[in-house]
N, C-alpha and C. Protein backbone atom coordinates (compact mmCIF):
# COMPACT_ATOMS: atom_id res chain seq x y z
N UNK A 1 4.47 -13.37 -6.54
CA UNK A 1 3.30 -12.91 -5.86
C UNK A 1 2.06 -13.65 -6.36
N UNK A 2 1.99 -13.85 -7.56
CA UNK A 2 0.94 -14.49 -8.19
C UNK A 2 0.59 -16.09 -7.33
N UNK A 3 1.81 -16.32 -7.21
CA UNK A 3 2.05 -17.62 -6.50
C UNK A 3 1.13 -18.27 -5.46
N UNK A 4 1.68 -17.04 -4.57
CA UNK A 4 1.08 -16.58 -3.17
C UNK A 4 -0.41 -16.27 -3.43
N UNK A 5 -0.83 -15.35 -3.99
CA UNK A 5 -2.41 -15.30 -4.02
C UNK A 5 -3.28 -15.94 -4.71
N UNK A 6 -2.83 -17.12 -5.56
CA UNK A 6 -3.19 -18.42 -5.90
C UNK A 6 -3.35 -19.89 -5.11
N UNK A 7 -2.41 -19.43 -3.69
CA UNK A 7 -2.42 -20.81 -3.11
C UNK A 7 -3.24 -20.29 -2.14
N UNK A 8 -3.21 -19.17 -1.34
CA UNK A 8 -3.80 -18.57 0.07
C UNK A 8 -4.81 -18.08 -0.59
N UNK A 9 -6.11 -18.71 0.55
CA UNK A 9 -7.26 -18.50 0.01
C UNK A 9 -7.83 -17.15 0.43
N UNK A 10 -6.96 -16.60 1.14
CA UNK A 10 -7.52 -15.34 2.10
C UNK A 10 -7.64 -14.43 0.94
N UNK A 11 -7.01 -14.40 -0.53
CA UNK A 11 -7.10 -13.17 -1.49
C UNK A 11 -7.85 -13.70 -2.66
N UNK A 12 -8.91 -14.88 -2.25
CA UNK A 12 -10.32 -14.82 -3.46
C UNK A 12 -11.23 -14.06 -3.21
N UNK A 13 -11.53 -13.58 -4.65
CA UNK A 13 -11.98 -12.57 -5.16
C UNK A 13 -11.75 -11.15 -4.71
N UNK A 14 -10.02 -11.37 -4.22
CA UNK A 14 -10.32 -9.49 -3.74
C UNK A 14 -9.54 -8.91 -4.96
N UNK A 15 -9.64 -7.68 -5.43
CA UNK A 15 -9.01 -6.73 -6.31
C UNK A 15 -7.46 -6.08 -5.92
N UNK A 16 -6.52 -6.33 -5.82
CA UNK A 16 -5.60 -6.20 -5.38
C UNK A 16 -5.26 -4.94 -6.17
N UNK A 17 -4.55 -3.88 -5.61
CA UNK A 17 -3.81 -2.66 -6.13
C UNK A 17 -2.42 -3.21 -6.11
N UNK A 18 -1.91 -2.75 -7.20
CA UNK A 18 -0.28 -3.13 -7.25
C UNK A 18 0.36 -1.77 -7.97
N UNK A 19 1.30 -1.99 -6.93
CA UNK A 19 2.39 -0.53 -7.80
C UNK A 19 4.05 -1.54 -7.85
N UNK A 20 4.85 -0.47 -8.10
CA UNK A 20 6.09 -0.67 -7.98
C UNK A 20 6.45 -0.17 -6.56
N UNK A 21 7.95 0.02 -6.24
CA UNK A 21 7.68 0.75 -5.30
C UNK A 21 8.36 2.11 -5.28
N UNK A 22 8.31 2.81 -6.69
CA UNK A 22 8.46 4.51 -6.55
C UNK A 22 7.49 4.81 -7.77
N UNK A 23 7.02 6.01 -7.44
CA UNK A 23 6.14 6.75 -8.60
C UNK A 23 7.33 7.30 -9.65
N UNK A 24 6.83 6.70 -10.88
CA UNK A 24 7.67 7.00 -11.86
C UNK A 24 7.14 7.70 -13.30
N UNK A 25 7.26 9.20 -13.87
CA UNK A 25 7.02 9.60 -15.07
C UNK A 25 6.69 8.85 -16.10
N UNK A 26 6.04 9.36 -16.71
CA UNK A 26 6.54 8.65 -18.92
C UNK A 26 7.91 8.55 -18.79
N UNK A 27 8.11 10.11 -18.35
CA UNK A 27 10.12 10.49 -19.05
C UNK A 27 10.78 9.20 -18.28
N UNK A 28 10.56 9.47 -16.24
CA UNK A 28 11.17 8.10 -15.91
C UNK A 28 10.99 7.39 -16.83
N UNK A 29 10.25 6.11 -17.41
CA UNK A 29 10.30 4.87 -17.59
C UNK A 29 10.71 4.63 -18.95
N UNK A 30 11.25 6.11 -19.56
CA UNK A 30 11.38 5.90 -21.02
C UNK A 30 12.89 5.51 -20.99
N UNK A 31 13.42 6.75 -19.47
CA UNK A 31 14.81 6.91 -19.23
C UNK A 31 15.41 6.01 -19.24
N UNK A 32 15.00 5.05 -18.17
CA UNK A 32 15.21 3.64 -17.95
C UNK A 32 15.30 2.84 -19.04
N UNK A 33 14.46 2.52 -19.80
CA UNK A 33 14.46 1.54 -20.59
C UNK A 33 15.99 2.02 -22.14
N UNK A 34 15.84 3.70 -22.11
CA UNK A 34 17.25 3.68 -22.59
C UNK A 34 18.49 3.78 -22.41
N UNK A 35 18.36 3.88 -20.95
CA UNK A 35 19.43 3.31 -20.68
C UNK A 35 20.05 2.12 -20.84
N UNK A 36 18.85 0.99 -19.71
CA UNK A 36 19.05 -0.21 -20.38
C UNK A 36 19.78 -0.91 -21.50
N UNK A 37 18.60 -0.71 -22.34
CA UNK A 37 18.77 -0.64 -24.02
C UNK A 37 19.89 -0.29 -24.61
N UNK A 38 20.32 0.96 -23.91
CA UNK A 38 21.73 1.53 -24.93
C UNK A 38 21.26 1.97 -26.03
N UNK A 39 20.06 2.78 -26.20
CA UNK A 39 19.47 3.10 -27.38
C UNK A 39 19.10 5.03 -27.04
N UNK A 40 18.79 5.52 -27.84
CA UNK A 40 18.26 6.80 -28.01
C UNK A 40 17.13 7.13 -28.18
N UNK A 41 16.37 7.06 -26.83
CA UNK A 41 14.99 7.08 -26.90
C UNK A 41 14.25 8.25 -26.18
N UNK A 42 13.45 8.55 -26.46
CA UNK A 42 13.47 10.09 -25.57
C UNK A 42 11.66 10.22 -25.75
N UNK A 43 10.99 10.88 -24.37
CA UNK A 43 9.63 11.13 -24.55
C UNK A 43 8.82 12.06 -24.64
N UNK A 44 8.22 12.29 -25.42
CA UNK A 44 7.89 13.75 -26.07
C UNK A 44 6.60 13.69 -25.97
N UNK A 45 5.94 14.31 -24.62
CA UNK A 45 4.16 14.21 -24.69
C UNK A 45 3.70 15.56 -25.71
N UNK A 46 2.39 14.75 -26.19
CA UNK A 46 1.77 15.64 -27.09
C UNK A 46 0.96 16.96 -26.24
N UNK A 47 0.18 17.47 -27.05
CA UNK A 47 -0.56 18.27 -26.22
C UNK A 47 -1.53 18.01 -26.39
N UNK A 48 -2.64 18.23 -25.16
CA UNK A 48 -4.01 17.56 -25.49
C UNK A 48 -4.61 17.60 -26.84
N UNK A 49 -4.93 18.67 -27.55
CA UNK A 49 -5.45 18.95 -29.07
C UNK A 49 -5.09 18.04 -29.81
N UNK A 50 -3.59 17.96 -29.76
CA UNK A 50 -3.09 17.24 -30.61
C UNK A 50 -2.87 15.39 -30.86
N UNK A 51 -3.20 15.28 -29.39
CA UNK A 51 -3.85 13.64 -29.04
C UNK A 51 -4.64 13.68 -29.35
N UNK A 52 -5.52 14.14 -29.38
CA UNK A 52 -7.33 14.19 -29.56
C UNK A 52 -7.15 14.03 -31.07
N UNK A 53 -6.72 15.27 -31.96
CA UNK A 53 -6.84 14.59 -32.92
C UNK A 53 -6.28 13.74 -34.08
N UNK A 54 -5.17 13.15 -33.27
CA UNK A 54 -4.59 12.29 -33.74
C UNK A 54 -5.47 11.17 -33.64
N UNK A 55 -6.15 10.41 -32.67
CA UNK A 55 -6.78 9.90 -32.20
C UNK A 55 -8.10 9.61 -32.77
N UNK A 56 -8.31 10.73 -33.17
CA UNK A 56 -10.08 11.04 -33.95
C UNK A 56 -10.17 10.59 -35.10
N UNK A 57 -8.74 10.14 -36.04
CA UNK A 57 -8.63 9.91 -37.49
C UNK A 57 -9.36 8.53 -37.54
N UNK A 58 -9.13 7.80 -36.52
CA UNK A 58 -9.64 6.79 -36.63
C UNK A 58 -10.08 5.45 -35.12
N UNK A 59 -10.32 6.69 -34.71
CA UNK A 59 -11.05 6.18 -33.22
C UNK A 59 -12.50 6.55 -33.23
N UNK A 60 -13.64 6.08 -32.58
CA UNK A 60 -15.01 6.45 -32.41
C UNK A 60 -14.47 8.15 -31.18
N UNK A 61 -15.17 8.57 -31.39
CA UNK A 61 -15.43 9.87 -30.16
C UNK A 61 -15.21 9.48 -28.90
N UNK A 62 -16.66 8.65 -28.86
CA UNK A 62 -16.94 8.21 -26.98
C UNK A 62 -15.86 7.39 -26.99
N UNK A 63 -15.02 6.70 -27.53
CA UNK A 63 -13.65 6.08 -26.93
C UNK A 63 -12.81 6.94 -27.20
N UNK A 64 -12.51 8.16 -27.31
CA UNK A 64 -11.57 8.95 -27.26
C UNK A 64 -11.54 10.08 -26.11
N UNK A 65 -13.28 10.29 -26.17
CA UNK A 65 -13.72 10.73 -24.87
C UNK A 65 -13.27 10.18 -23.44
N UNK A 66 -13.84 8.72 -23.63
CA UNK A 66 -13.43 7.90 -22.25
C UNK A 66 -11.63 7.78 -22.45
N UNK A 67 -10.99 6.99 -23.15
CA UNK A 67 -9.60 7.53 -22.96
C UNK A 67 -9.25 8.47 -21.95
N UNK A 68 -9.48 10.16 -22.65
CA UNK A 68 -9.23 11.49 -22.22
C UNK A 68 -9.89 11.27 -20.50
N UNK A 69 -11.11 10.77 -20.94
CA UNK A 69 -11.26 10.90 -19.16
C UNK A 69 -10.53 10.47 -18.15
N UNK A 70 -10.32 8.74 -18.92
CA UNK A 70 -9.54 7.51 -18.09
C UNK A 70 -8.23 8.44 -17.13
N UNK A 71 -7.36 8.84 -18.65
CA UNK A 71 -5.95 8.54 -17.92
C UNK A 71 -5.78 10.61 -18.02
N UNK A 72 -6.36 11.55 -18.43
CA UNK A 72 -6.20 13.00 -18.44
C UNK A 72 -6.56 13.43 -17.49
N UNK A 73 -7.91 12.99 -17.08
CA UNK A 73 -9.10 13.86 -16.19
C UNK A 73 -8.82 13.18 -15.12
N UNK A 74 -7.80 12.33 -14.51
CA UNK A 74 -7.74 12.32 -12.93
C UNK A 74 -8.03 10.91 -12.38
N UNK A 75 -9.55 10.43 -13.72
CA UNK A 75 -9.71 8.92 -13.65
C UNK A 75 -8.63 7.44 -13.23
N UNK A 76 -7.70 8.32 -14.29
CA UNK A 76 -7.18 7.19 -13.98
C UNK A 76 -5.38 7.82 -13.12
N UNK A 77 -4.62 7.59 -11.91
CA UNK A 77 -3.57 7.75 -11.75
C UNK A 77 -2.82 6.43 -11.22
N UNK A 78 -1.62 6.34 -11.81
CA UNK A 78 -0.54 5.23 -11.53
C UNK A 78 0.45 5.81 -10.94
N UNK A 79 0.20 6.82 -10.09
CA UNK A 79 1.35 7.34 -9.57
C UNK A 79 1.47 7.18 -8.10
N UNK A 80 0.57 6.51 -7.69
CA UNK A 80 0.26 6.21 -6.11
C UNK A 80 1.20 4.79 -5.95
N UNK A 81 2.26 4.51 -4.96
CA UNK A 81 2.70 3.91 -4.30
C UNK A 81 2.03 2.74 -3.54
N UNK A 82 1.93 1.62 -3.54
CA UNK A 82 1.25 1.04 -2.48
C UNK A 82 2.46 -0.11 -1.56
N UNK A 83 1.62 -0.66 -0.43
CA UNK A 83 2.79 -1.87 -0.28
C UNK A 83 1.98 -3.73 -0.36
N UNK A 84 1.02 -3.03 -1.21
CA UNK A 84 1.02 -4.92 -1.32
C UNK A 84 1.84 -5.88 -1.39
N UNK A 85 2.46 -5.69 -2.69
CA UNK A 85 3.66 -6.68 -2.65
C UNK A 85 4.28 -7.17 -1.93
N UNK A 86 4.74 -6.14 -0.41
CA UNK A 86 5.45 -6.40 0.39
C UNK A 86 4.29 -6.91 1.45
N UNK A 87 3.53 -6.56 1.63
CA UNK A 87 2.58 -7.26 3.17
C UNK A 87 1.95 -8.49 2.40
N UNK A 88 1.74 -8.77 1.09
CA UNK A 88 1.89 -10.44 0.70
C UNK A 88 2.88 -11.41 1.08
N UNK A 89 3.54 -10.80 0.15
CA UNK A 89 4.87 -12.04 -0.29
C UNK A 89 6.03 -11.80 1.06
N UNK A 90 6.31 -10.32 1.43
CA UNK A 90 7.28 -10.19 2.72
C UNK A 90 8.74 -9.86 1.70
N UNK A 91 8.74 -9.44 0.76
CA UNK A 91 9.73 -9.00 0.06
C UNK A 91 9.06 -7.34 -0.86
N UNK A 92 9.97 -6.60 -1.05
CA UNK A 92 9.87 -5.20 -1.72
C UNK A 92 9.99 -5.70 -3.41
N UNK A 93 8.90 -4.76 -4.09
CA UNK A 93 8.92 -5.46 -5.43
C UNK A 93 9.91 -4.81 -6.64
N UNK A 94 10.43 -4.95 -7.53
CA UNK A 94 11.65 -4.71 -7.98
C UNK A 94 11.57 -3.02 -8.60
N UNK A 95 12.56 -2.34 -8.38
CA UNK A 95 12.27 -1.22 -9.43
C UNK A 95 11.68 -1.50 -11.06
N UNK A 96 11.24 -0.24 -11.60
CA UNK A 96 10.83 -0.75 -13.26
C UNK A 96 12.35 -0.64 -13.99
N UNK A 97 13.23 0.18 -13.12
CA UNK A 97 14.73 0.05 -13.55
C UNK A 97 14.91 -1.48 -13.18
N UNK A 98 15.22 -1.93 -13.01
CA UNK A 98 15.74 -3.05 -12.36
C UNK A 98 14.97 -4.00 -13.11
N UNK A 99 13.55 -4.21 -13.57
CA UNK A 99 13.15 -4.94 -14.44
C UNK A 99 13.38 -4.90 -15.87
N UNK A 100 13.81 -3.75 -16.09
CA UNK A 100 14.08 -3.05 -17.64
C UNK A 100 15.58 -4.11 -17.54
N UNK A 101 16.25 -3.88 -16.58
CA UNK A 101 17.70 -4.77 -16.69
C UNK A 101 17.81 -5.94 -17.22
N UNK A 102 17.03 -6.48 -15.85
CA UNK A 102 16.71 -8.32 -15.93
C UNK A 102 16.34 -8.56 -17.40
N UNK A 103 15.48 -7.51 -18.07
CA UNK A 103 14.42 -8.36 -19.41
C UNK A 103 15.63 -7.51 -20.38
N UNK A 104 16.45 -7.02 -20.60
CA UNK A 104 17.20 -5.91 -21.64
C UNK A 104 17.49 -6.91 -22.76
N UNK A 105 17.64 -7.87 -22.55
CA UNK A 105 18.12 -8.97 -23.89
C UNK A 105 16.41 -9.19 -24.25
N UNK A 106 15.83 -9.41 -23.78
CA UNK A 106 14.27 -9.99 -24.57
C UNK A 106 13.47 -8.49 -24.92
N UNK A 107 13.81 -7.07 -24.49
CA UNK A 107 13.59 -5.77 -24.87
C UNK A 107 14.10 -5.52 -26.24
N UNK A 108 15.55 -6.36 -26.59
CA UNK A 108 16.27 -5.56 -27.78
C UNK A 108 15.54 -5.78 -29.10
């Protein structure tokens, strides 16, 4: 894809959204990758308090603040689907399973 919006001039300077093409958990993408892997890996979210002050030992505030906003408060979501990939290039872009595969020797 990079390819493509490097040679066609129709996508200078635009901001492109890119997803995969399924919305996938932490747990998804942890799943995946141990599978892959063949390893025992498992994802255990904290609870807010306890990010925060893990975080605080040695982070400034206002970047712990913005963090919390970014990806807690709504700012930020990766769970939206899009189809760029495909109305670029004209191909569907790979699962994060399916990339976890391909890369499993350069993962270990």
């Amino acid at each position: 894809m990079a390819a493509t919006v490097l040679v066609d001039g129709d996508y200078e300077g635009a901001a492109l959204e890119l997803s995969g093409p399924e919305a996938l958990t932490p747990g998804d993408l942890v799943g995946a990758l141990a599978e892959a892997l063949r390893r025992p890996l498992r994802y255990e979210p904290l609870a807010v308090a306890d990010a925060r002050r893990a975080m605080a030992a040695d982070t400034p505030p206002e970047v712990v603040d913005a963090l919390f906003r970014f990806f807690s408060d709504g700012e930020f979501d990766d769970a939206g689907v899009v189809d760029t990939v495909l109305e670029i290039t004209g191909r569907r872009p790979r699962t994060f399973r399916r990339w976890v595969e391909d890369h499993a020797d350069e993962l270990r």
